[in-house]
PDB file of N, CA and C in Angstrom:
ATOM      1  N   UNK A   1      64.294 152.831  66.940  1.00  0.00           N
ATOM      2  CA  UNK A   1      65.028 152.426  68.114  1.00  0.00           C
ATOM      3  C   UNK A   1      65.595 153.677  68.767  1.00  0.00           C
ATOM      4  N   UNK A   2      65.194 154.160  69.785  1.00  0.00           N
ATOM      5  CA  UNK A   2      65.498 155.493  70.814  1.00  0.00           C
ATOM      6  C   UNK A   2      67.276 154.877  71.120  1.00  0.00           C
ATOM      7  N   UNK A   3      67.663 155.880  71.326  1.00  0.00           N
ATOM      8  CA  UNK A   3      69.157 156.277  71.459  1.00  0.00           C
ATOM      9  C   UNK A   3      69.300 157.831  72.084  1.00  0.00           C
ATOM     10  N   UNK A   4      70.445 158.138  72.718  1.00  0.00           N
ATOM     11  CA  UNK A   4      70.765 159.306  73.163  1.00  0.00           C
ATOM     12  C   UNK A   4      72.048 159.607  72.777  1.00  0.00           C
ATOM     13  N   UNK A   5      72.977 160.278  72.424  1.00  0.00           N
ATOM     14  CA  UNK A   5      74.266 160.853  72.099  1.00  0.00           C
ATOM     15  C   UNK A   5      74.162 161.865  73.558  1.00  0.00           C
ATOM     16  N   UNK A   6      75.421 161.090  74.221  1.00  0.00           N
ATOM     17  CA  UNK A   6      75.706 161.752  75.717  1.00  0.00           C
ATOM     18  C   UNK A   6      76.675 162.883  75.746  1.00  0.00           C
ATOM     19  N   UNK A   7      77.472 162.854  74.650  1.00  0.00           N
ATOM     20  CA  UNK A   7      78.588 163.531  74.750  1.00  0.00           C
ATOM     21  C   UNK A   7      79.492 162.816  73.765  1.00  0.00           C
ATOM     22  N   UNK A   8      81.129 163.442  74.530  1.00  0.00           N
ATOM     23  CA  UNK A   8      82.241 162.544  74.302  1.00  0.00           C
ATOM     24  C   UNK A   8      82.702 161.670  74.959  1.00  0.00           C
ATOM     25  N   UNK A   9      83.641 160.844  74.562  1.00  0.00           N
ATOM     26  CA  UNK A   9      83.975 160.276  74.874  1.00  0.00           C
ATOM     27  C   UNK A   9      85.808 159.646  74.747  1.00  0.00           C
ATOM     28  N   UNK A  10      86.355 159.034  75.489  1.00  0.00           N
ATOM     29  CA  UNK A  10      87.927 159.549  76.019  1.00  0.00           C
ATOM     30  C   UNK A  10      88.070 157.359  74.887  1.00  0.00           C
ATOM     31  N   UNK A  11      88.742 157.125  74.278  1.00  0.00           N
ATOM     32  CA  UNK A  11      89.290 155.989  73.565  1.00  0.00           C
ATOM     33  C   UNK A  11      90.459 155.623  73.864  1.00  0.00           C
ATOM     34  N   UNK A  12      90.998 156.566  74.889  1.00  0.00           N
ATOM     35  CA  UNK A  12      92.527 156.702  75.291  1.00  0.00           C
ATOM     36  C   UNK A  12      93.714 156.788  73.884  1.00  0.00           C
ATOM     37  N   UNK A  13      93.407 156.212  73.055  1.00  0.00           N
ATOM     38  CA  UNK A  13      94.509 156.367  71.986  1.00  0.00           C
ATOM     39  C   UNK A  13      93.356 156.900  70.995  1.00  0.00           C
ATOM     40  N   UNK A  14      92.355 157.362  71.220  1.00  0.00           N
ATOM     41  CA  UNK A  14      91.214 158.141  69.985  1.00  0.00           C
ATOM     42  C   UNK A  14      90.169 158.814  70.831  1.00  0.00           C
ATOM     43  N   UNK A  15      89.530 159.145  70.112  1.00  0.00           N
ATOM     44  CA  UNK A  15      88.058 159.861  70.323  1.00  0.00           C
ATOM     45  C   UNK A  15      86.995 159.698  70.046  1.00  0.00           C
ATOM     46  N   UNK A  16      85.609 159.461  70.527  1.00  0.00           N
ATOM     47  CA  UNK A  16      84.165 159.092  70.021  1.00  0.00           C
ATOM     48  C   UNK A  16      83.022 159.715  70.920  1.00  0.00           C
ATOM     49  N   UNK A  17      81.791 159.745  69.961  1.00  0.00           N
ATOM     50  CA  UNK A  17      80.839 160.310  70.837  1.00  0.00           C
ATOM     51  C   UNK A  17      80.283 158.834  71.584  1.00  0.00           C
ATOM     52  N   UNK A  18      79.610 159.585  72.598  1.00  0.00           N
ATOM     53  CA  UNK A  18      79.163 158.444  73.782  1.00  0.00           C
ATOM     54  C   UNK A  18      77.735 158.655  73.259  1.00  0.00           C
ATOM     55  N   UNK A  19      77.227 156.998  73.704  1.00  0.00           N
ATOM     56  CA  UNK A  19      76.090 156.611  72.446  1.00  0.00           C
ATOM     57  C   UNK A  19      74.887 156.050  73.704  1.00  0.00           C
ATOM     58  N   UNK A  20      74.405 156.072  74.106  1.00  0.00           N
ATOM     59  CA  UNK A  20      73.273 154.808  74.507  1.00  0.00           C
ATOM     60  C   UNK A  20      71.815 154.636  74.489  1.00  0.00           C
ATOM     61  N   UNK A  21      71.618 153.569  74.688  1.00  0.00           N
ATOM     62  CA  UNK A  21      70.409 153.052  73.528  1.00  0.00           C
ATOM     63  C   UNK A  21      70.190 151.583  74.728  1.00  0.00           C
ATOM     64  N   UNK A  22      69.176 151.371  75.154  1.00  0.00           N
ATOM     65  CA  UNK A  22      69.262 150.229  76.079  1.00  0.00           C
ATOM     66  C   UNK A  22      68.102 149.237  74.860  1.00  0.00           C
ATOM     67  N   UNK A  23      67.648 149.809  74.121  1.00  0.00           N
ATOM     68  CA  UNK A  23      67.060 148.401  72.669  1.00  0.00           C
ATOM     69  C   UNK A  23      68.459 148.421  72.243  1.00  0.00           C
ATOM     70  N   UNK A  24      69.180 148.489  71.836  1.00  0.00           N
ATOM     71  CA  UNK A  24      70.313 148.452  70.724  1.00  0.00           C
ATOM     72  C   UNK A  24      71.091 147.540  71.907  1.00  0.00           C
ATOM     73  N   UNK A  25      71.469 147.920  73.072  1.00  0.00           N
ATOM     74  CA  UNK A  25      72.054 146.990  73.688  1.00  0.00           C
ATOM     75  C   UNK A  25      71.266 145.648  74.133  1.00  0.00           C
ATOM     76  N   UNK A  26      69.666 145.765  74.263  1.00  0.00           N
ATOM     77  CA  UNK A  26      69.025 144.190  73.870  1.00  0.00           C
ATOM     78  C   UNK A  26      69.406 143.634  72.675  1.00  0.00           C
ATOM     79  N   UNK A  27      69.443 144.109  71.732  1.00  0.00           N
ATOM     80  CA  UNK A  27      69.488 142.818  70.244  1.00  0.00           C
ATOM     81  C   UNK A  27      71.130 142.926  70.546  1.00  0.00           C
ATOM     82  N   UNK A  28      71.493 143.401  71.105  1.00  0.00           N
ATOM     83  CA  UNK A  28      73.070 142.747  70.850  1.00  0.00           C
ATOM     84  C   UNK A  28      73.683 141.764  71.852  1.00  0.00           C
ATOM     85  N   UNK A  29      72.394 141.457  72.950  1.00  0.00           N
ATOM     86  CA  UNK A  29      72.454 140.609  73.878  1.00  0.00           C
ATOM     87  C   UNK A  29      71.890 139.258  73.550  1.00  0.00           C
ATOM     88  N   UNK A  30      70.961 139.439  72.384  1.00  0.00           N
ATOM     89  CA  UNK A  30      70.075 138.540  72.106  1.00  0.00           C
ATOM     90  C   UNK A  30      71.165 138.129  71.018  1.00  0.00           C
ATOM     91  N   UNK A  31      71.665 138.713  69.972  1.00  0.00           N
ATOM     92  CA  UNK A  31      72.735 138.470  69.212  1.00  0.00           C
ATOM     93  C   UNK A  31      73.819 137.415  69.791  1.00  0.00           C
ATOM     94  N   UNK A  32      74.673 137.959  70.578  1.00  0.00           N
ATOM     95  CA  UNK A  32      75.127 136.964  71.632  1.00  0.00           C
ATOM     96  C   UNK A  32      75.302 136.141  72.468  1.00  0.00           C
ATOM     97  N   UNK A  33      73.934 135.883  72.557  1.00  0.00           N
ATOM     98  CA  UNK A  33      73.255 134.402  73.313  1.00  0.00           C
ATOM     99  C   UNK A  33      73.216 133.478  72.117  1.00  0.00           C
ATOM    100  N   UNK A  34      72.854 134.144  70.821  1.00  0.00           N
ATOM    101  CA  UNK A  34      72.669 132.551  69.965  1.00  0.00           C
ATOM    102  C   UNK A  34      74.570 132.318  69.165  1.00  0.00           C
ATOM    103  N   UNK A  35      75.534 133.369  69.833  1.00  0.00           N
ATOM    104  CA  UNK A  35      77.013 132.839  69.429  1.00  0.00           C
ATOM    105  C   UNK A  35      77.701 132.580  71.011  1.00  0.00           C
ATOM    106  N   UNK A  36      76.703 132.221  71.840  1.00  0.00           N
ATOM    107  CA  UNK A  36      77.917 131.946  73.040  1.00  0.00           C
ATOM    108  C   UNK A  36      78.749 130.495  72.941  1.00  0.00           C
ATOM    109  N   UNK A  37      80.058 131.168  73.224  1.00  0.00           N
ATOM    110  CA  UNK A  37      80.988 129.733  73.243  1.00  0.00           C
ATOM    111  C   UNK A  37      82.180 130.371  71.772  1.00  0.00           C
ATOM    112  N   UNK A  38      81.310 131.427  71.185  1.00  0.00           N
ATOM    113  CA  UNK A  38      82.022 131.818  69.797  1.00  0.00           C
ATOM    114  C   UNK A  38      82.875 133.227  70.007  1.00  0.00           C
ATOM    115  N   UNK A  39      82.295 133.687  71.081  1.00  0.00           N
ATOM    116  CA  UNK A  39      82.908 135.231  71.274  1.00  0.00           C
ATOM    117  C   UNK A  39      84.075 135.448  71.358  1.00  0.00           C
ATOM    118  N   UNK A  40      84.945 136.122  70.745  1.00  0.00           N
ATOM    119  CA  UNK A  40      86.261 136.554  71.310  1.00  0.00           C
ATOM    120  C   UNK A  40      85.726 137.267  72.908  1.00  0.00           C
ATOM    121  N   UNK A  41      87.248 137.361  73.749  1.00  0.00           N
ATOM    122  CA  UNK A  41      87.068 137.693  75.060  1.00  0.00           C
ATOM    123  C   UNK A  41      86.160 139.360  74.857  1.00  0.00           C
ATOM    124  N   UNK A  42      86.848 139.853  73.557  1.00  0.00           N
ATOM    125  CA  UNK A  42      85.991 141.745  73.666  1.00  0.00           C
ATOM    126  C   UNK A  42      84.799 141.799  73.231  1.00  0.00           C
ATOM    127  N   UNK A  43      84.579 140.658  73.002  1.00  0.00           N
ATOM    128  CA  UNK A  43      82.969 140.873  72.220  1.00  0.00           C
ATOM    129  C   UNK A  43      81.828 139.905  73.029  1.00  0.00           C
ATOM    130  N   UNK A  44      82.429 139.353  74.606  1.00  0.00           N
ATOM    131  CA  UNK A  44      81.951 138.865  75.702  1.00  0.00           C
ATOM    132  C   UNK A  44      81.083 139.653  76.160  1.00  0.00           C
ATOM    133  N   UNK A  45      81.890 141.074  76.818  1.00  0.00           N
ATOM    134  CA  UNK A  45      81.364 142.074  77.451  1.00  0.00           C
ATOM    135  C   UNK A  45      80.327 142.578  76.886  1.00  0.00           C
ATOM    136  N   UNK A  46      78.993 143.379  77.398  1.00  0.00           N
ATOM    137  CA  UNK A  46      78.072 144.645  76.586  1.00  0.00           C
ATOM    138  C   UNK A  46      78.879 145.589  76.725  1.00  0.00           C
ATOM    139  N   UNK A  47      79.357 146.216  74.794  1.00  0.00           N
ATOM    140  CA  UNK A  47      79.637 147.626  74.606  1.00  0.00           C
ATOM    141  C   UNK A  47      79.642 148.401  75.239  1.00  0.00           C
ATOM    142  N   UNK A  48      80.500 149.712  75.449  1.00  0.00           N
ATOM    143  CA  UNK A  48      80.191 151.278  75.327  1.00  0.00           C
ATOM    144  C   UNK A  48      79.991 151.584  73.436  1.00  0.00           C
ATOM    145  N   UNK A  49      78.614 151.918  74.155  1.00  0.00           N
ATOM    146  CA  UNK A  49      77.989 152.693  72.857  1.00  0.00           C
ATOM    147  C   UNK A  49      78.905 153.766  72.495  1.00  0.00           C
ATOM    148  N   UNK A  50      79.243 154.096  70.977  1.00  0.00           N
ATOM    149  CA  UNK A  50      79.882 155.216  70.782  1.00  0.00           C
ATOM    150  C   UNK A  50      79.948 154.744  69.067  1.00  0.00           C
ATOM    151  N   UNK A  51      80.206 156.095  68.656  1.00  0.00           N
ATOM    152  CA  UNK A  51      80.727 156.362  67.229  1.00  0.00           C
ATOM    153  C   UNK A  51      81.814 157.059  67.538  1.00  0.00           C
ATOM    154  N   UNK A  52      83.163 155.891  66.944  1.00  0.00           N
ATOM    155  CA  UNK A  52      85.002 156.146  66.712  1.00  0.00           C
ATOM    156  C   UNK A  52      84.800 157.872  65.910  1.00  0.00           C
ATOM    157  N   UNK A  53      85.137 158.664  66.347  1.00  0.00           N
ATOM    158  CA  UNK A  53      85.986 159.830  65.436  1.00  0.00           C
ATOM    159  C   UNK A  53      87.328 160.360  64.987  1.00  0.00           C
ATOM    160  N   UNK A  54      87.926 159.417  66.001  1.00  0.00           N
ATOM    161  CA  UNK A  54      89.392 159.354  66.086  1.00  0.00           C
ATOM    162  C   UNK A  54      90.016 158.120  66.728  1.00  0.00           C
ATOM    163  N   UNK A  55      91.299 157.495  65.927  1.00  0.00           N
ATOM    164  CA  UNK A  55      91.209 156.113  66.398  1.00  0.00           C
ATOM    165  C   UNK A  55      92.956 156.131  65.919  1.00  0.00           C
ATOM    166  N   UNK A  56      93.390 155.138  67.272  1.00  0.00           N
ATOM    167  CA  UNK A  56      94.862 154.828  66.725  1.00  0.00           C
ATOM    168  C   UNK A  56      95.908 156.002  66.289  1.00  0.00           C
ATOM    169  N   UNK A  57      95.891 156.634  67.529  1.00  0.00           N
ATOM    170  CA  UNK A  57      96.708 157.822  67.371  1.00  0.00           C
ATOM    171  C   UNK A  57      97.081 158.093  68.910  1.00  0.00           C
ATOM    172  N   UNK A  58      98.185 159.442  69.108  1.00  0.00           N
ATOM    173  CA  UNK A  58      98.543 158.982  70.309  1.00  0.00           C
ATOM    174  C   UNK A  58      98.303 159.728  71.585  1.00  0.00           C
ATOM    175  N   UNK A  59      97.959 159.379  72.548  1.00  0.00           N
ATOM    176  CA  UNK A  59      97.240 159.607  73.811  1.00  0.00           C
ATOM    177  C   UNK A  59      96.808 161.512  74.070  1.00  0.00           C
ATOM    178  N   UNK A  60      98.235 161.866  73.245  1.00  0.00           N
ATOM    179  CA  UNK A  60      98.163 163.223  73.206  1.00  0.00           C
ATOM    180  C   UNK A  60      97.664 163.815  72.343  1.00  0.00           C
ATOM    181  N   UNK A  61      97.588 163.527  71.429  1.00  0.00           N
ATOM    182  CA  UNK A  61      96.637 163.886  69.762  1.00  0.00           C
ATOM    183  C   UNK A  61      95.376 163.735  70.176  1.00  0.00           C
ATOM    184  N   UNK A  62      94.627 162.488  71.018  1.00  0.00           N
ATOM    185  CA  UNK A  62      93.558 162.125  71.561  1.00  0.00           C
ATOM    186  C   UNK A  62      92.897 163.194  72.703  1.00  0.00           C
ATOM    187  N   UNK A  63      93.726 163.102  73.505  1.00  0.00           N
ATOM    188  CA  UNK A  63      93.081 164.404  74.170  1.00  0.00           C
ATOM    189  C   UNK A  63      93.412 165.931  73.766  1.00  0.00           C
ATOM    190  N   UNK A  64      93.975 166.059  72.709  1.00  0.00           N
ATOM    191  CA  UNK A  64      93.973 167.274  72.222  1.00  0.00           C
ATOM    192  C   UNK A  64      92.725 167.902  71.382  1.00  0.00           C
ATOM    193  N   UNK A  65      92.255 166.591  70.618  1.00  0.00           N
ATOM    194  CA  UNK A  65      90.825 166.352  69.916  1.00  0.00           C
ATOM    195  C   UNK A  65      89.942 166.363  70.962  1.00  0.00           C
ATOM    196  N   UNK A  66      89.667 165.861  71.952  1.00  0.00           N
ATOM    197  CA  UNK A  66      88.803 165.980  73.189  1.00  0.00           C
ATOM    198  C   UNK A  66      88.848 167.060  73.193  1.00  0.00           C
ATOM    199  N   UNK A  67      89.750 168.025  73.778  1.00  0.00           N
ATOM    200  CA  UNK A  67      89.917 169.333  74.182  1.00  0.00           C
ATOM    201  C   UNK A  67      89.018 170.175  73.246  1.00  0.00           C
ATOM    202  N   UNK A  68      89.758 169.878  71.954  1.00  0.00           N
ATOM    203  CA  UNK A  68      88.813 170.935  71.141  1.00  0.00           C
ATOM    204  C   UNK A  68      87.485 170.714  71.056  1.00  0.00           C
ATOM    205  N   UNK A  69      86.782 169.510  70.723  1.00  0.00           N
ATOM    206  CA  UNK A  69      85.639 169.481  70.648  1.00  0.00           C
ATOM    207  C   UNK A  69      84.775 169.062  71.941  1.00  0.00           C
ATOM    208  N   UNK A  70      85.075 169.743  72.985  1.00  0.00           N
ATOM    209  CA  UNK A  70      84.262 169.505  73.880  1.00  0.00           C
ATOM    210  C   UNK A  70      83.484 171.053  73.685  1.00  0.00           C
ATOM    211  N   UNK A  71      82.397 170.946  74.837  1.00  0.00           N
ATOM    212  CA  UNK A  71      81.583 172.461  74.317  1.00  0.00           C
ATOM    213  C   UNK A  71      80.846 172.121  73.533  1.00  0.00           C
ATOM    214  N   UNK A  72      81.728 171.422  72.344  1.00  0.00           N
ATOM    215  CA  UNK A  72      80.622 171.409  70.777  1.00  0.00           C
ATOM    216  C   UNK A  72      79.914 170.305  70.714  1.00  0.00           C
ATOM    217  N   UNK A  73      79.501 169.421  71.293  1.00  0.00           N
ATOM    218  CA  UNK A  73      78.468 168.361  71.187  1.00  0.00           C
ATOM    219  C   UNK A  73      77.834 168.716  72.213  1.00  0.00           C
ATOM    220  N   UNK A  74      76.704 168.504  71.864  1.00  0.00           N
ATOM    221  CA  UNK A  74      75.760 169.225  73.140  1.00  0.00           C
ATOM    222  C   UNK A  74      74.751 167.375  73.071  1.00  0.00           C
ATOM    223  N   UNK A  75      74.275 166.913  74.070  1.00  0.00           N
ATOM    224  CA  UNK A  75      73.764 165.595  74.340  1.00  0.00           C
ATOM    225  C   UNK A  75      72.221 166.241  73.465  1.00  0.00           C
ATOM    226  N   UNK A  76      71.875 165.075  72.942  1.00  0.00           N
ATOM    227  CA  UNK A  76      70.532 164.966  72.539  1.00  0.00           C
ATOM    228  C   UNK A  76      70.039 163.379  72.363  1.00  0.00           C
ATOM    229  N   UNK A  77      68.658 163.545  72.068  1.00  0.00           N
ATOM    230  CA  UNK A  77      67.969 161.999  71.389  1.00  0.00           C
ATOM    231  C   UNK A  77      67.655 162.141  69.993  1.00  0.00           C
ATOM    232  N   UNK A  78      68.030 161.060  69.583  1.00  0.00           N
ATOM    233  CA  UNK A  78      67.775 160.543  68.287  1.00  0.00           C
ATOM    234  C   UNK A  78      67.137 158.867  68.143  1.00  0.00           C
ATOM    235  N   UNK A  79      67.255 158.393  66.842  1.00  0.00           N
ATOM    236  CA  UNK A  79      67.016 156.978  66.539  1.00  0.00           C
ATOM    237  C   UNK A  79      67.785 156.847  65.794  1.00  0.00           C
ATOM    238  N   UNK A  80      67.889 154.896  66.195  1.00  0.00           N
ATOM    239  CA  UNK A  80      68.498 154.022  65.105  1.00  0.00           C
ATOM    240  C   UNK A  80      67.273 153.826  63.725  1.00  0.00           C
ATOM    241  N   UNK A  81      67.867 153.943  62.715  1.00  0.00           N
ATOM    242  CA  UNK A  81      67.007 153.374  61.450  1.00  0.00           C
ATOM    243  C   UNK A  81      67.072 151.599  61.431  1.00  0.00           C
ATOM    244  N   UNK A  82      67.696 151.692  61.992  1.00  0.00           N
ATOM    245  CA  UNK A  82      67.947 150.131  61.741  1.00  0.00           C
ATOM    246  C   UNK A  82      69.579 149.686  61.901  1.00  0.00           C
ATOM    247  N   UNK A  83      69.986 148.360  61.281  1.00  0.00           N
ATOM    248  CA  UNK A  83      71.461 147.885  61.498  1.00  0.00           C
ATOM    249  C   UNK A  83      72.027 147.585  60.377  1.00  0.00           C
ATOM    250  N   UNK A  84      72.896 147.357  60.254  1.00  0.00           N
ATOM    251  CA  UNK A  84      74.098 147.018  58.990  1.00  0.00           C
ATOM    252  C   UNK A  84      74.905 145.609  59.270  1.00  0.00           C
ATOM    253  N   UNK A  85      75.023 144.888  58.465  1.00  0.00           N
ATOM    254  CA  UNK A  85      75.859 143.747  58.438  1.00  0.00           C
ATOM    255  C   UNK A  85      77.120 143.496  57.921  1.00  0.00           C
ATOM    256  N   UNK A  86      78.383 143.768  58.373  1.00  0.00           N
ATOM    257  CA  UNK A  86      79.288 143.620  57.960  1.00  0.00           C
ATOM    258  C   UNK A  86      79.706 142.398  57.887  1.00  0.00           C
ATOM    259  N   UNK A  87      81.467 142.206  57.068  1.00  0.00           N
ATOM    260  CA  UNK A  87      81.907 140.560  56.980  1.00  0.00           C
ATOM    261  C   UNK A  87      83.382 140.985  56.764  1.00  0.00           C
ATOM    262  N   UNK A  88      84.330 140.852  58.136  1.00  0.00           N
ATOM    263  CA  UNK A  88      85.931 141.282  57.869  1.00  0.00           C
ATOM    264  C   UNK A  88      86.588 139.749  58.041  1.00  0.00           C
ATOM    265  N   UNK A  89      87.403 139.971  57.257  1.00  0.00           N
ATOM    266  CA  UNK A  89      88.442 138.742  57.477  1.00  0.00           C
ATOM    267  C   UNK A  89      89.751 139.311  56.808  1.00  0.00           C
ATOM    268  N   UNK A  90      90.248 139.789  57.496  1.00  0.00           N
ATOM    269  CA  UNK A  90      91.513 140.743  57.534  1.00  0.00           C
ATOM    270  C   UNK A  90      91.822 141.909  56.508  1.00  0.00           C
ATOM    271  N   UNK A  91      90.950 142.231  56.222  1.00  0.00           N
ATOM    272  CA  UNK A  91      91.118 143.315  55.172  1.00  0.00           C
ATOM    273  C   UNK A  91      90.025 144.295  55.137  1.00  0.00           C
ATOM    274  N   UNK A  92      89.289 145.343  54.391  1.00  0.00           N
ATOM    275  CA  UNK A  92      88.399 146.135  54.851  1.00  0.00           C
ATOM    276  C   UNK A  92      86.963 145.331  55.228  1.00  0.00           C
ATOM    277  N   UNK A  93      86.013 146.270  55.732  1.00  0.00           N
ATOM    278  CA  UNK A  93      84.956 145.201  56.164  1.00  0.00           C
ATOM    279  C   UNK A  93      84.551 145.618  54.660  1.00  0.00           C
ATOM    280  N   UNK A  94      83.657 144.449  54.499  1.00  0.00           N
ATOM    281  CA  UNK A  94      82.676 144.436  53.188  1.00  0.00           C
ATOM    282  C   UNK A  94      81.051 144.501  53.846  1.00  0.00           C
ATOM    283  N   UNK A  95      80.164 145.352  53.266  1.00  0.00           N
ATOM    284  CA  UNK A  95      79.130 145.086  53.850  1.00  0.00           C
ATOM    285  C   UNK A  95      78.073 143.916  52.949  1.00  0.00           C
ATOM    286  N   UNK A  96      77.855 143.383  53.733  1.00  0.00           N
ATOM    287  CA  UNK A  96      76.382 142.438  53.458  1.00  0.00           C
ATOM    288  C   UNK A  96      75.510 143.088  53.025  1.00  0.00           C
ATOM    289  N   UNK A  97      74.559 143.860  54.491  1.00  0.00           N
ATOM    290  CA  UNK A  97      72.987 143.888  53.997  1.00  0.00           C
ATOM    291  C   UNK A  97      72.348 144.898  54.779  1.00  0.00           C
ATOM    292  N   UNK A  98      71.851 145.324  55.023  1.00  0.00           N
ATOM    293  CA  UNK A  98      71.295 146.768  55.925  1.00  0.00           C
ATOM    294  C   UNK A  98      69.906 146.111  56.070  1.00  0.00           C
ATOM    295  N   UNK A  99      69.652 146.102  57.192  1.00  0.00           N
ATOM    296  CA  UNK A  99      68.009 145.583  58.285  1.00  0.00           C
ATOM    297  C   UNK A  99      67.669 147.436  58.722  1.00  0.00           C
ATOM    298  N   UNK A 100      66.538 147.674  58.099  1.00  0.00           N
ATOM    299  CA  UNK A 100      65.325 148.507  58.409  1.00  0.00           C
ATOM    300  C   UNK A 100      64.993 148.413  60.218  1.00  0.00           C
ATOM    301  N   UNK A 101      64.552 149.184  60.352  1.00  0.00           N
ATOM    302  CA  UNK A 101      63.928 148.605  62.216  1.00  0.00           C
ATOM    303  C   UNK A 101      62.542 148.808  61.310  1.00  0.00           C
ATOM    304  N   UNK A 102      61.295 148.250  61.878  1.00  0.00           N
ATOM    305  CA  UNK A 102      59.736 148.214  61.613  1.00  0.00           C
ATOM    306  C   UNK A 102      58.965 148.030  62.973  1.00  0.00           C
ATOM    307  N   UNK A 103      57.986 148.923  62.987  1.00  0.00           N
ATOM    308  CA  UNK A 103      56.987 148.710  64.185  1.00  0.00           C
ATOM    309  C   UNK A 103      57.142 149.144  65.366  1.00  0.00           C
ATOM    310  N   UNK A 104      56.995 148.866  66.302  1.00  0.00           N
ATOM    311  CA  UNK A 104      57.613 148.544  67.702  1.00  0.00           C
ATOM    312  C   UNK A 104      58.912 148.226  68.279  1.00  0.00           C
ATOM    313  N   UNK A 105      59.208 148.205  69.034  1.00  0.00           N
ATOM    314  CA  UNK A 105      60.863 147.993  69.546  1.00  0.00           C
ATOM    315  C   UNK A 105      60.218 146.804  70.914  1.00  0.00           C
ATOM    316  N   UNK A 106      60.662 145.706  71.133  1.00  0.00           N
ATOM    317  CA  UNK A 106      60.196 144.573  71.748  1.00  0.00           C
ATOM    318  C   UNK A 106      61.101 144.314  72.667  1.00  0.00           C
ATOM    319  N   UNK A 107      61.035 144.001  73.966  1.00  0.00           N
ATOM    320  CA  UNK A 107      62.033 144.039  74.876  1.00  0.00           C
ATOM    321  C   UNK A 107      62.527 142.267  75.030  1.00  0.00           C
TER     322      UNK A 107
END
């Protein structure tokens, strides 16, 4: 599954790299068509792609981490291997099961 790492990205109270992937945002559309009616209001919207590096800290710590690591991510392409299944119900997530990608990528 093709993906690009754009950069950074601003979390306002954290920091993450900016992610996108327009297959990764299909199965998570297709994902969400068979839970509509189930979504919380944030999990309505399609994502900003990103991997959290900094999270829950404060606006100024956040862009202080921006600051420094800008320069140092330089954008490239990569792939997804596949997905992971988590299961939270108020405490750490536990993982399920890890899905492989195989073959083709199907629109």
């Amino acid at each position: 599954m093709e993906a690009r790492l754009e950069g950074l990205m601003s979390l306002g109270r954290g920091t993450a790299l900016k992610l996108a992937s327009d297959g990764i945002l299909r199965i998570r559309d297709r994902i969400a068509e068979h839970f509509t009616g189930m979504l919380t209001g944030q999990d309505q919207h399609r994502p900003r792609l990103h991997v959290t590096i900094q999270n829950k800290v404060s606006p100024g710590e956040a862009k202080a981490l921006l600051s420094t690591l800008e320069g140092t991510i330089q954008p490239r392409n990569f792939a997804f291997r596949g997905l992971s299944l988590f299961h939270y119900v108020g405490g750490p997530w536990d993982h399920v099961r890890d899905f492989a990608f195989r073959g083709r990528e199907s629109a």
